[in-house]
N, C-alpha and C. Protein backbone atom coordinates (compact mmCIF):
# COMPACT_ATOMS: atom_id res chain seq x y z
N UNK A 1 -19.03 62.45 107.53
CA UNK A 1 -20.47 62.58 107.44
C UNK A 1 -21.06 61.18 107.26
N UNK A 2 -21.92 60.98 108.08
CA UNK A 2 -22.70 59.52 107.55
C UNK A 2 -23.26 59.47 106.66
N UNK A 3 -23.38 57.80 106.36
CA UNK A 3 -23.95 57.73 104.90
C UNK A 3 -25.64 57.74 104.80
N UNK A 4 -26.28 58.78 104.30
CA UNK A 4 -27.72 58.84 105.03
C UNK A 4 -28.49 58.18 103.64
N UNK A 5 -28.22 57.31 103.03
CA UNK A 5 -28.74 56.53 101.90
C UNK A 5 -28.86 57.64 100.71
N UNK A 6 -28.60 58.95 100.21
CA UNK A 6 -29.03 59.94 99.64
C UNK A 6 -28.08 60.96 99.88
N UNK A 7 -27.84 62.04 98.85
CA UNK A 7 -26.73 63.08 99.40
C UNK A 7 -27.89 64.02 99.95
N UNK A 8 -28.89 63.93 98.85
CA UNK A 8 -29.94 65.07 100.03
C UNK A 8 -30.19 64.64 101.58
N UNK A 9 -30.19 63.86 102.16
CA UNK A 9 -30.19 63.64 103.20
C UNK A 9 -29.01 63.98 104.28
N UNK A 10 -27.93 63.13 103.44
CA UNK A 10 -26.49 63.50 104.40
C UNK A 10 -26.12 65.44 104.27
N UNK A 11 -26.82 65.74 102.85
CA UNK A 11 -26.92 67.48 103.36
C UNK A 11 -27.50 67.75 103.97
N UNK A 12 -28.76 67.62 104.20
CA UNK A 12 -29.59 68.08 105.49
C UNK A 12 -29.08 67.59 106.72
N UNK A 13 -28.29 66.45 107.00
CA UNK A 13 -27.70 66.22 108.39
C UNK A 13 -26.16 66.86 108.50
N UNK A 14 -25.60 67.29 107.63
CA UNK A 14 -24.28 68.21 107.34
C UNK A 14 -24.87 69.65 107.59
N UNK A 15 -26.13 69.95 107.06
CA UNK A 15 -26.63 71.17 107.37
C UNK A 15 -27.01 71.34 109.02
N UNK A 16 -27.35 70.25 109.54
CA UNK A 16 -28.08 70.28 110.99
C UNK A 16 -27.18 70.49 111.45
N UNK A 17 -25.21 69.75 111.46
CA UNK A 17 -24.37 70.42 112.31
C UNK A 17 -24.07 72.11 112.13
N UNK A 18 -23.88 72.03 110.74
CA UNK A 18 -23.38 73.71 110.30
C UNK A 18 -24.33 74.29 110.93
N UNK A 19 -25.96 73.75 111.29
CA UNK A 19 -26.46 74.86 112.23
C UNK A 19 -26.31 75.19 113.79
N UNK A 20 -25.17 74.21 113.92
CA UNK A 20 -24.89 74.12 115.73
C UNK A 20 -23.44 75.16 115.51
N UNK A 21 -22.59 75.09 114.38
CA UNK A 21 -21.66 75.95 114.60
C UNK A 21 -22.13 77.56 114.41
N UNK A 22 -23.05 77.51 113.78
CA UNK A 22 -23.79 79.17 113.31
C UNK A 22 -24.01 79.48 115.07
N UNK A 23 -24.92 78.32 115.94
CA UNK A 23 -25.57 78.51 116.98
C UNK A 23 -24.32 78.96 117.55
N UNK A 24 -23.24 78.43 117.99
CA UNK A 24 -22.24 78.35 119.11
C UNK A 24 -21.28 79.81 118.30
N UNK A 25 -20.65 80.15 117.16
CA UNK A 25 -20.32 81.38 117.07
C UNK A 25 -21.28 82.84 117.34
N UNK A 26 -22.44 82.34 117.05
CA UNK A 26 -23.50 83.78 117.73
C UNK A 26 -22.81 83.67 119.55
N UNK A 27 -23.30 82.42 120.15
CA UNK A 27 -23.29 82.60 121.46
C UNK A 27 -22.06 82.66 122.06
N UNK A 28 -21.12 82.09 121.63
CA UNK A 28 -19.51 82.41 122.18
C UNK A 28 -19.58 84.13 122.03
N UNK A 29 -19.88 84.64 120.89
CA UNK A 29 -19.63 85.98 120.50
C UNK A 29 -20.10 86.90 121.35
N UNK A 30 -21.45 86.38 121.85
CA UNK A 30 -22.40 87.36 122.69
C UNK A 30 -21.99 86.92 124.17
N UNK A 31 -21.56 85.94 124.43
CA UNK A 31 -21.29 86.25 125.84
C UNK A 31 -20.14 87.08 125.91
N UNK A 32 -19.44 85.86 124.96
CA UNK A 32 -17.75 86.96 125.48
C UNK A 32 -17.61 88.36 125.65
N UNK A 33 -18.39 89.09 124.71
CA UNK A 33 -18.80 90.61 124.71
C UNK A 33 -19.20 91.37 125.67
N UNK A 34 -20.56 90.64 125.61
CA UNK A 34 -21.28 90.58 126.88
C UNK A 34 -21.19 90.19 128.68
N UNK A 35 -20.49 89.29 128.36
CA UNK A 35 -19.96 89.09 129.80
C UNK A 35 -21.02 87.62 130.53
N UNK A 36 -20.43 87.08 131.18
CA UNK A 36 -21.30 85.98 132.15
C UNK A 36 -22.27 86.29 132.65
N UNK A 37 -22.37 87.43 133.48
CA UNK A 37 -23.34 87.92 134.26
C UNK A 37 -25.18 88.51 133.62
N UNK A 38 -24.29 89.21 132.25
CA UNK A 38 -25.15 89.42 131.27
C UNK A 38 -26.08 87.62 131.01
N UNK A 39 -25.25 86.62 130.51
CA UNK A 39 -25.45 85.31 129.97
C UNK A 39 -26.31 85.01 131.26
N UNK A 40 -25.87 84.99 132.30
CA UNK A 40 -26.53 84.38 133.23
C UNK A 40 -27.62 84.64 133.96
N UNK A 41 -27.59 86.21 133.42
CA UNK A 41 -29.05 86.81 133.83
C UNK A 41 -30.23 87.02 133.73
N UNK A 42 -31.58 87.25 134.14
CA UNK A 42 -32.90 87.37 133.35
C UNK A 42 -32.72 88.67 132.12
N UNK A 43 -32.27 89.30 131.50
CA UNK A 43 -31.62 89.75 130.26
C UNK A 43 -33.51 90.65 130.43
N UNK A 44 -33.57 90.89 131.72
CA UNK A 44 -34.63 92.00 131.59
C UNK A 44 -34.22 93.47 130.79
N UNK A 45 -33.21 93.61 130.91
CA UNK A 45 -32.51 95.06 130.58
C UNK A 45 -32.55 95.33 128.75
N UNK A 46 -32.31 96.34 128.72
CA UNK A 46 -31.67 96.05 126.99
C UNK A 46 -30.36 95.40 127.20
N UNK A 47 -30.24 94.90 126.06
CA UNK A 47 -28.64 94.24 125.94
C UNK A 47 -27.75 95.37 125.80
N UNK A 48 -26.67 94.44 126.40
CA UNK A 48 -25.43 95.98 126.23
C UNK A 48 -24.86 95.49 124.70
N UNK A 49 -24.25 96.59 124.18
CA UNK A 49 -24.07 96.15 122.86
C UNK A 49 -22.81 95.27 122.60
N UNK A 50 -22.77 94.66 121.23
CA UNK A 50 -21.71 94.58 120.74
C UNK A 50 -20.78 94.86 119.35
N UNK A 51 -19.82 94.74 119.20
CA UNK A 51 -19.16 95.31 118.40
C UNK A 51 -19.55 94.57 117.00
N UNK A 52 -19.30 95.12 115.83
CA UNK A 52 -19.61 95.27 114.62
C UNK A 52 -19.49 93.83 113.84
N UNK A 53 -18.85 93.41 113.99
CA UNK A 53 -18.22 91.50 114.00
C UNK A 53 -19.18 91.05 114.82
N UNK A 54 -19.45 90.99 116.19
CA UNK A 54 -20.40 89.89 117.15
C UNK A 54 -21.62 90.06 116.35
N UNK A 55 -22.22 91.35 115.82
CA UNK A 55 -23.30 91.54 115.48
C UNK A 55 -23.73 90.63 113.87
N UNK A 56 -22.60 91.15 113.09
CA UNK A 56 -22.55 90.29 112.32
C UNK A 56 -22.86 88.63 112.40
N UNK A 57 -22.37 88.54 113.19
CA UNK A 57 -22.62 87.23 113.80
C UNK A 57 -23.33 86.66 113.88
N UNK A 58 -24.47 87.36 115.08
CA UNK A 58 -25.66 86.83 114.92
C UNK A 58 -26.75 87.24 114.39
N UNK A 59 -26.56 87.88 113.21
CA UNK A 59 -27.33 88.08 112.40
C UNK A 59 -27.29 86.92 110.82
N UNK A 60 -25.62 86.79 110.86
CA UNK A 60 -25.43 85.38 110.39
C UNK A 60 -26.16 84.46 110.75
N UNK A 61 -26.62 84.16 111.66
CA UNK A 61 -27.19 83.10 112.50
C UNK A 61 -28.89 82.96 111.99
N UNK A 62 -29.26 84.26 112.51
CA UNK A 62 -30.68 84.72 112.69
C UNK A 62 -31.27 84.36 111.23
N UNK A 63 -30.03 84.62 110.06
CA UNK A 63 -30.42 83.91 108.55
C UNK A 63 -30.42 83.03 108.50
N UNK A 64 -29.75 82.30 109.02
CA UNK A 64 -29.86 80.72 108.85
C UNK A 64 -30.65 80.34 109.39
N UNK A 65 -31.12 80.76 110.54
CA UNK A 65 -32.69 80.01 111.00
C UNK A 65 -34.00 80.14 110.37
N UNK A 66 -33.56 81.42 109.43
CA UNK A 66 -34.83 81.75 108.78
C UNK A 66 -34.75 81.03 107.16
N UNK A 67 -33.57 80.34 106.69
CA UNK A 67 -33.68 79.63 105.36
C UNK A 67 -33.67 78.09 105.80
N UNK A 68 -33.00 78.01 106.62
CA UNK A 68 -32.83 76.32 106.99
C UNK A 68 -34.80 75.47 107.32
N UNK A 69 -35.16 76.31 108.25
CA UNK A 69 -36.57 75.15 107.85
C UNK A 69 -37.11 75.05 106.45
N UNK A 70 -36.94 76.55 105.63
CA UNK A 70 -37.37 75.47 104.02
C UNK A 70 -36.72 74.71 103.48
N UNK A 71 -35.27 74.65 103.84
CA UNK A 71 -34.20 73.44 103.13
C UNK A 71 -34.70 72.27 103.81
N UNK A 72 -34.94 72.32 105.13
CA UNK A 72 -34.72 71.11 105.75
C UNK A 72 -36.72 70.38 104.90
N UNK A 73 -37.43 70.90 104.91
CA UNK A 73 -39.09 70.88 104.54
C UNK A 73 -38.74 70.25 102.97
N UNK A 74 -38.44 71.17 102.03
CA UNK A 74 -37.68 70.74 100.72
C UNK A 74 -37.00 69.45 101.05
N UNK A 75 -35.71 68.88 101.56
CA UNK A 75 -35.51 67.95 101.19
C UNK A 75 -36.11 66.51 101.98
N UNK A 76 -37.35 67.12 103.05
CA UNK A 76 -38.20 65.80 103.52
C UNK A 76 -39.08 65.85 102.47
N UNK A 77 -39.92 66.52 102.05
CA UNK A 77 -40.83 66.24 100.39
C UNK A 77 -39.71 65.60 99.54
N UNK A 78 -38.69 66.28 99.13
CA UNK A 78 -38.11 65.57 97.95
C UNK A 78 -37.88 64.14 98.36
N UNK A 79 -37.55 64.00 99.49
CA UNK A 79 -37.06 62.39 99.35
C UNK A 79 -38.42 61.31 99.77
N UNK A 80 -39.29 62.16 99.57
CA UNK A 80 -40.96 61.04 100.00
C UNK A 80 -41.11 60.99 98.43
N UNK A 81 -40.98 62.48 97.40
CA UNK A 81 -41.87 62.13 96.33
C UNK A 81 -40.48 61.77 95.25
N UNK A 82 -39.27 62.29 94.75
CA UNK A 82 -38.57 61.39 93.84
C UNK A 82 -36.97 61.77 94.90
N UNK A 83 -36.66 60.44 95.09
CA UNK A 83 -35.86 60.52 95.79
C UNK A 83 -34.76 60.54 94.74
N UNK A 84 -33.37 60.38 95.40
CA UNK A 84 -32.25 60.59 94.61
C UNK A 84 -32.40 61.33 93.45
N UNK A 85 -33.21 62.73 93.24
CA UNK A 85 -33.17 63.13 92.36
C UNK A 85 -31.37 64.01 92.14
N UNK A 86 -30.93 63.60 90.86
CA UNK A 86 -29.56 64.90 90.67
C UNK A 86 -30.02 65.98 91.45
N UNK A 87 -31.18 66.35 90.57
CA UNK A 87 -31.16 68.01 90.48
C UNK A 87 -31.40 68.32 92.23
N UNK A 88 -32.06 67.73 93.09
CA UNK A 88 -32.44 67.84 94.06
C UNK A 88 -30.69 67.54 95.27
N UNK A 89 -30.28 66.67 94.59
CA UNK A 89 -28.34 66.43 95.13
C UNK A 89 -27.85 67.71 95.11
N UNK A 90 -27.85 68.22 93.72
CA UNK A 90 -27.17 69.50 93.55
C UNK A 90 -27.62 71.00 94.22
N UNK A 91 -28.93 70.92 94.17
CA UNK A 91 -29.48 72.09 95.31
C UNK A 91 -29.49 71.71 96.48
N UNK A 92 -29.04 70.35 97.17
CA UNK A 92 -28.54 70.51 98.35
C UNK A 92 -26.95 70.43 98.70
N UNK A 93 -26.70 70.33 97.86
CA UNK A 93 -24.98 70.91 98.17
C UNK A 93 -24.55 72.27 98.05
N UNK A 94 -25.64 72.92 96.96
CA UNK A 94 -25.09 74.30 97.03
C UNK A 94 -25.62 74.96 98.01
N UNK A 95 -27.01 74.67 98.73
CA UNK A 95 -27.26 75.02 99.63
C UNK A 95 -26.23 75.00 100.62
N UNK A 96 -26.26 74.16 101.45
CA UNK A 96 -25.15 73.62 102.44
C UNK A 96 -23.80 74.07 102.17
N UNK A 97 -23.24 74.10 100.77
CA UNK A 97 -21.43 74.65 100.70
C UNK A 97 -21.61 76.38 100.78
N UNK A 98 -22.67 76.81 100.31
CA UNK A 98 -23.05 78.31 100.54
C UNK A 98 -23.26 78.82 101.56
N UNK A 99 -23.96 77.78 102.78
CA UNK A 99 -23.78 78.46 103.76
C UNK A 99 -22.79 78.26 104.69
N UNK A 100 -22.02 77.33 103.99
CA UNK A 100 -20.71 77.27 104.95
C UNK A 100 -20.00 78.46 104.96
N UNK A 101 -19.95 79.19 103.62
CA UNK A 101 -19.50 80.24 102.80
C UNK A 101 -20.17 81.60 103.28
N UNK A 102 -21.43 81.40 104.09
CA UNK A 102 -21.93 82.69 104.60
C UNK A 102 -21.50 83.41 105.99
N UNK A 103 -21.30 82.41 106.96
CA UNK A 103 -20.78 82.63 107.96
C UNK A 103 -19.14 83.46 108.24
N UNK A 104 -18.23 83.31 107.20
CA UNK A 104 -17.42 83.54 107.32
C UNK A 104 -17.01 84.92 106.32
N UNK A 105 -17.93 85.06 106.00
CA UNK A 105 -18.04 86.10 104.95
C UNK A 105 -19.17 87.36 105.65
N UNK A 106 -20.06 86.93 106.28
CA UNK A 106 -20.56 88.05 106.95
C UNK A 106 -19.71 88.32 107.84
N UNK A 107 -19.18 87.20 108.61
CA UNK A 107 -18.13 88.33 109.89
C UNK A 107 -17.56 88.96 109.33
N UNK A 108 -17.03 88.59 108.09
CA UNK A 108 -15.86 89.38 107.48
C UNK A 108 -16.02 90.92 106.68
N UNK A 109 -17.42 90.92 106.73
CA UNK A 109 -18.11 91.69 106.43
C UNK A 109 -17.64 92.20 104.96
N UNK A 110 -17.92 91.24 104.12
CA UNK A 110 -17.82 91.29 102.69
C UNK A 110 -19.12 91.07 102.04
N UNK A 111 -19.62 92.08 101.73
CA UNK A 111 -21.31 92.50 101.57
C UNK A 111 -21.72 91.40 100.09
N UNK A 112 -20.84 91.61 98.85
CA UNK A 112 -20.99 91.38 97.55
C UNK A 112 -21.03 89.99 97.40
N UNK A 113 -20.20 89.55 97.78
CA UNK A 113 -19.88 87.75 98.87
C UNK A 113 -20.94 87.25 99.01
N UNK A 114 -20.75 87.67 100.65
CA UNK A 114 -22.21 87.55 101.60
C UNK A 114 -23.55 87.55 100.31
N UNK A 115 -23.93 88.27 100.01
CA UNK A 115 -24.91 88.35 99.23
C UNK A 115 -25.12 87.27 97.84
N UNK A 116 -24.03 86.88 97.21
CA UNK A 116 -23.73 85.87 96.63
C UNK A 116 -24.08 84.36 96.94
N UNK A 117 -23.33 84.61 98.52
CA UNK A 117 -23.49 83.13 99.00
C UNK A 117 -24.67 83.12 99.28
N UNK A 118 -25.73 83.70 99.92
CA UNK A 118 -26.99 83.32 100.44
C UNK A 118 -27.95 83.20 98.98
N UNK A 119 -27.48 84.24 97.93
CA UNK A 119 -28.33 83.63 96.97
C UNK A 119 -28.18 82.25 96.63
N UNK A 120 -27.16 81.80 96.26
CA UNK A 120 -26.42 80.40 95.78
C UNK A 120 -27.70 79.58 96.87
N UNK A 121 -27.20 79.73 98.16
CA UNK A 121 -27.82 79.22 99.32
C UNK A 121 -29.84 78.84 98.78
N UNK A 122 -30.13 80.05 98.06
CA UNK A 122 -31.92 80.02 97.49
C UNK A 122 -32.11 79.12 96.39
N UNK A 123 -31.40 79.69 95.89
CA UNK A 123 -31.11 78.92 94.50
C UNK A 123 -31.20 76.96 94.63
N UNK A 124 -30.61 76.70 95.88
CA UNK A 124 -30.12 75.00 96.13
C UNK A 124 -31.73 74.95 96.54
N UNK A 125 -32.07 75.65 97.38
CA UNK A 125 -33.56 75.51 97.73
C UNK A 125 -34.22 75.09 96.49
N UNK A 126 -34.70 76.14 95.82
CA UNK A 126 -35.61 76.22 94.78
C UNK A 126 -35.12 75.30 93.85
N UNK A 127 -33.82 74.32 93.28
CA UNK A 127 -33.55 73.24 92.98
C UNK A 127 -34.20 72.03 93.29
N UNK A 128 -33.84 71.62 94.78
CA UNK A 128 -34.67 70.83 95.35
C UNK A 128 -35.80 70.47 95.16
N UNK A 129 -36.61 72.44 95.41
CA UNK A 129 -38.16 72.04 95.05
C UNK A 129 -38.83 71.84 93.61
N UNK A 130 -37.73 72.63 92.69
CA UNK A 130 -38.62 72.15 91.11
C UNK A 130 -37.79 70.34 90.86
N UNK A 131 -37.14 69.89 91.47
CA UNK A 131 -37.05 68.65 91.32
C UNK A 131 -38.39 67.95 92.05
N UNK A 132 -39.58 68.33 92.30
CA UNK A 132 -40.32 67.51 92.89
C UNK A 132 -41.75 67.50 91.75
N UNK A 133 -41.37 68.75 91.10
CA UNK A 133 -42.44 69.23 89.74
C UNK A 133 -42.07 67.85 88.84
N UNK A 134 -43.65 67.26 88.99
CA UNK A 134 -44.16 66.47 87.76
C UNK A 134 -43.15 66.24 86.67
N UNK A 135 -42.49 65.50 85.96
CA UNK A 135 -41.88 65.79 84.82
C UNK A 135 -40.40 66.29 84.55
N UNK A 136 -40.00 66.46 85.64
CA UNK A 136 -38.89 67.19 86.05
C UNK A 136 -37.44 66.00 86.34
């Protein structure tokens, strides 16, 4: 990982790849399922389905697109208003090691987990951001 002057930073650029592997296991999953022709087509149709794992999958995914712009928002404020904060280090590692931890746990379809890790995953958020509170 490069050295991005800050660990909140080199997490948010550790997070930007973990979001290309979230991207590429949804889409390996859905074509392979799916087939080329499906991939290659105007996808006017309903989709044909897939099995219980692919879905998982990209629904894994579909979460991460929906928590990653406040991580990534969180740690561009944090590092304009107190940079190198700990507390703001530590909610971006748990962010980022949690969702390394989500992907492999929703395919696996371990609900109690899964649910664990994405909290952990809020939690690094909301770190970040009360590290930017006045006084803090």
């Amino acid at each position: 990982m490069p050295d991005m002057g800050s660990t909140e930073l080199s997490m948010l650029w550790a997070s930007i790849a973990l979001g290309f592997v979230y991207l590429l296991a949804a889409a390996v999953t859905s074509v392979g399922q799916r087939g080329m022709k499906w991939a290659l087509g105007p996808r006017d149709e309903a989709a044909p389905s897939i099995n219980a794992t692919g879905a998982r999958i990209d629904r894994a995914w579909k979460n991460f697109i929906e928590t990653f712009p406040l991580f990534a928002a969180a740690i561009l404020v944090e590092a304009q208003i107190t940079p190198d904060s700990d507390l703001a280090a530590l909610g971006a590692q748990l962010y980022f090691w949690s969702r390394v931890a989500f992907l492999p746990c929703y395919a696996l379809g371990l609900p109690v987990v899964r649910t664990l890790a994405w909290t952990v995953s809020i939690a690094g958020i909301a770190l970040v951001l009360v590290s930017c509170l006045p006084g803090v």
